[in-house]
N, C-alpha and C. Protein backbone atom coordinates (compact mmCIF):
# COMPACT_ATOMS: atom_id res chain seq x y z
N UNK A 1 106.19 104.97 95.01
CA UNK A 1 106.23 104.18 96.22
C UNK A 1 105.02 104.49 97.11
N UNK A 2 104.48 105.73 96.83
CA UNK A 2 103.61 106.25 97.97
C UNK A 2 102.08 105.74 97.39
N UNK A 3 102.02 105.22 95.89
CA UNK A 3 101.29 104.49 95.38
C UNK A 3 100.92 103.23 95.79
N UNK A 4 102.31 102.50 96.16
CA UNK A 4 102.29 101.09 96.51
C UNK A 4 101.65 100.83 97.73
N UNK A 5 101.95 101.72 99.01
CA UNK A 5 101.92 102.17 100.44
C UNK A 5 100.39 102.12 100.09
N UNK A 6 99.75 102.96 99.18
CA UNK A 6 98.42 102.91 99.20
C UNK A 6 97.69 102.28 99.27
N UNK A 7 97.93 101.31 98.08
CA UNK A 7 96.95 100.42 97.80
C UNK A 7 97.15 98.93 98.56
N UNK A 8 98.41 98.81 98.99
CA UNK A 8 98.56 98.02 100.03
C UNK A 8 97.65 98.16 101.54
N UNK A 9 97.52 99.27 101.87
CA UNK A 9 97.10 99.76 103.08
C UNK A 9 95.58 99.85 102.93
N UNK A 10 94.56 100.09 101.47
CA UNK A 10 93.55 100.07 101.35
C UNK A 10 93.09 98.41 101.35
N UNK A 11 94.08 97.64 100.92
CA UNK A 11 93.74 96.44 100.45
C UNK A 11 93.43 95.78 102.46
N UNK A 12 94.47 95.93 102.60
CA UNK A 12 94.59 94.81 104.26
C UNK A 12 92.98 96.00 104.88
N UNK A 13 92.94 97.43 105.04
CA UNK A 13 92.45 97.91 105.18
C UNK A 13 90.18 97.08 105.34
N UNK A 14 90.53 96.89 103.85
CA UNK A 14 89.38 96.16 102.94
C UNK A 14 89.32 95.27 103.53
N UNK A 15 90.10 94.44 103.63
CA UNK A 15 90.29 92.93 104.52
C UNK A 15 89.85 92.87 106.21
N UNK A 16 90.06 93.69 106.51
CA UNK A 16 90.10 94.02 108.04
C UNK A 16 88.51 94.55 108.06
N UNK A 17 88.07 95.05 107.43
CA UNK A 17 86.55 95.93 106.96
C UNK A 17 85.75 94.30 107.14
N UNK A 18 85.82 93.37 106.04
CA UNK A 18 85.51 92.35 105.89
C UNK A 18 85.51 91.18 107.13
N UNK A 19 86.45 91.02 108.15
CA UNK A 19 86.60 90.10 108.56
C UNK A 19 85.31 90.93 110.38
N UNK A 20 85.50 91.92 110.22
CA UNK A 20 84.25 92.52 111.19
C UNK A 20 83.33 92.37 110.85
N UNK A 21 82.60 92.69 109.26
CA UNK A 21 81.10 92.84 109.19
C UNK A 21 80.62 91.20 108.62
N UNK A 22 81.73 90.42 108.48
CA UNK A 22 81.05 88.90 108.07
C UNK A 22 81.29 88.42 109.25
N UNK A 23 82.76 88.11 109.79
CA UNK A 23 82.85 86.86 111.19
C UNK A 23 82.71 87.24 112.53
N UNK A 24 83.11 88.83 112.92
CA UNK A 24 82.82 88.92 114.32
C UNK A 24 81.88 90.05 114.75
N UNK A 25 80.91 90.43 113.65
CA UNK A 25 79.89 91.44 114.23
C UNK A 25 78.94 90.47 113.14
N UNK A 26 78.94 89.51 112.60
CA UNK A 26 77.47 89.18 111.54
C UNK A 26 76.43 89.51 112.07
N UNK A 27 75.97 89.88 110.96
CA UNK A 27 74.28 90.38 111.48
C UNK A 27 73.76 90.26 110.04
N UNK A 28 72.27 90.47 109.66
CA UNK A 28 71.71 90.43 108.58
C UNK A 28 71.37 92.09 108.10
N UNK A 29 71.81 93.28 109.07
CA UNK A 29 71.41 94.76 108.35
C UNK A 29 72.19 95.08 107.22
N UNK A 30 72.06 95.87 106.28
CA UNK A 30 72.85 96.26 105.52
C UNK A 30 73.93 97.08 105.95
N UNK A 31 73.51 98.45 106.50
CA UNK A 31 74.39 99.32 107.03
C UNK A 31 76.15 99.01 107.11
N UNK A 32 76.47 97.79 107.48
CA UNK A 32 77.57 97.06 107.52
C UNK A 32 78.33 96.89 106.36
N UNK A 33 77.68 97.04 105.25
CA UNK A 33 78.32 96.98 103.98
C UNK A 33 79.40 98.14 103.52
N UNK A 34 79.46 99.12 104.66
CA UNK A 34 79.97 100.05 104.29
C UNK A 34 81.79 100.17 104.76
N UNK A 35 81.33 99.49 106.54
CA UNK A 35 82.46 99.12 106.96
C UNK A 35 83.69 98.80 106.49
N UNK A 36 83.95 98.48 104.95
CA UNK A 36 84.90 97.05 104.22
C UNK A 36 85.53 98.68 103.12
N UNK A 37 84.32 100.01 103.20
CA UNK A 37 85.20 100.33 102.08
C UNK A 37 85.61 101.73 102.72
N UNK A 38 85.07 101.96 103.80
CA UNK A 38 85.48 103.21 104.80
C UNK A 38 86.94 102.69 105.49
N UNK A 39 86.73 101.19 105.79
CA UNK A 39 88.58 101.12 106.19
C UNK A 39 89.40 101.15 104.82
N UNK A 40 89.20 100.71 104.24
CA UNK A 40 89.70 100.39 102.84
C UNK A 40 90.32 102.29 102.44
N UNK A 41 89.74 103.02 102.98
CA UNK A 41 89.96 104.34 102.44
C UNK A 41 90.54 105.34 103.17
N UNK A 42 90.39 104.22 104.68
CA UNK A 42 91.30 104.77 105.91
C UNK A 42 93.01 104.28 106.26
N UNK A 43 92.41 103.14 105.33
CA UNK A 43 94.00 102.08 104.80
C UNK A 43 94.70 103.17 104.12
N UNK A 44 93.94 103.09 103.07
CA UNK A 44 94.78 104.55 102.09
C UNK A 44 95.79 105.29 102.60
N UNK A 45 95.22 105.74 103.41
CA UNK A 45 95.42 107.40 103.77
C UNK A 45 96.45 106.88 104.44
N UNK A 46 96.80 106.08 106.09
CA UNK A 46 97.67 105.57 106.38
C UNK A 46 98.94 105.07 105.40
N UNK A 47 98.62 104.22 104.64
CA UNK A 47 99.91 103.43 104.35
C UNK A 47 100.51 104.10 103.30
N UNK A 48 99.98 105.47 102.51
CA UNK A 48 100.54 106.35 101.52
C UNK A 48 101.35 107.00 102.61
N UNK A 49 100.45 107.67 103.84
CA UNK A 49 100.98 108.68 104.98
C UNK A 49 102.27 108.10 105.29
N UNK A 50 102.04 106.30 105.53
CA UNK A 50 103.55 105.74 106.32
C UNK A 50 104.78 105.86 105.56
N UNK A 51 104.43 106.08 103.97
CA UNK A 51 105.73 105.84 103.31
C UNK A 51 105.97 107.02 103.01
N UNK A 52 105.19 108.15 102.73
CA UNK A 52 105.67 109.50 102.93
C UNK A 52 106.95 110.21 103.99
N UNK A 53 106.10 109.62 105.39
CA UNK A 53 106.74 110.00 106.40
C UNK A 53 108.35 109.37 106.80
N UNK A 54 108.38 107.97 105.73
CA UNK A 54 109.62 106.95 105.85
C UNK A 54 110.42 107.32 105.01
N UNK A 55 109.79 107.67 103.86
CA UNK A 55 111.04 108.03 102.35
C UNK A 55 111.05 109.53 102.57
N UNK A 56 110.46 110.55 103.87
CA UNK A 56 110.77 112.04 103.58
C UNK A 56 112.05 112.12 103.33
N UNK A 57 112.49 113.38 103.29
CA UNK A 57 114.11 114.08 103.18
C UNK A 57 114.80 113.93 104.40
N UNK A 58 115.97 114.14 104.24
CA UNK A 58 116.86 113.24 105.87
C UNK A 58 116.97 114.90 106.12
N UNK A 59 117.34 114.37 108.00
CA UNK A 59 117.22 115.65 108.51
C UNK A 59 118.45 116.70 108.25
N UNK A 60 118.37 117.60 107.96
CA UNK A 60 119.75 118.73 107.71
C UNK A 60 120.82 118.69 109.31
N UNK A 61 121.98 118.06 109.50
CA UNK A 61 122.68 118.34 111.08
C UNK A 61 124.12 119.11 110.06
N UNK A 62 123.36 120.63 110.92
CA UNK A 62 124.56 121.42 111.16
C UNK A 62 125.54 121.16 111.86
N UNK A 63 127.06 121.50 111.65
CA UNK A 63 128.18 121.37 112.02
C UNK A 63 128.21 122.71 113.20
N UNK A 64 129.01 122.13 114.34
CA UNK A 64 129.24 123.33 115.23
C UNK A 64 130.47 124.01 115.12
């Protein structure tokens, strides 16, 4: 699952990378090319992190 979280989160990630360095920052430098795979890898990390933190272990409630 924490697979799925991943590559889901790299993908929109990628997408979101893309829709800055073509429609609302265009420019002709290269440098920008990088933008699409640094979110893409920041996606990652998030959407593995979100399902980690969602499917952890339930909390232990002691009885008084």
């Amino acid at each position: 699952m924490t697979l799925l979280g991943g590559i889901i989160g790299a993908v929109v990630g990628f997408v979101i990378g893309i829709l800055f360095t073509e429609v609302l920052f265009a420019s002709n430098a290269s440098w920008p090319d990088v933008v699409p795979f640094a979110l893409g890898v920041l996606g990652w990390l998030v959407g593995s992190a979100l399902v980690r933190r969602r499917r952890g272990p339930a909390p232990v409630v002691r009885p008084r």
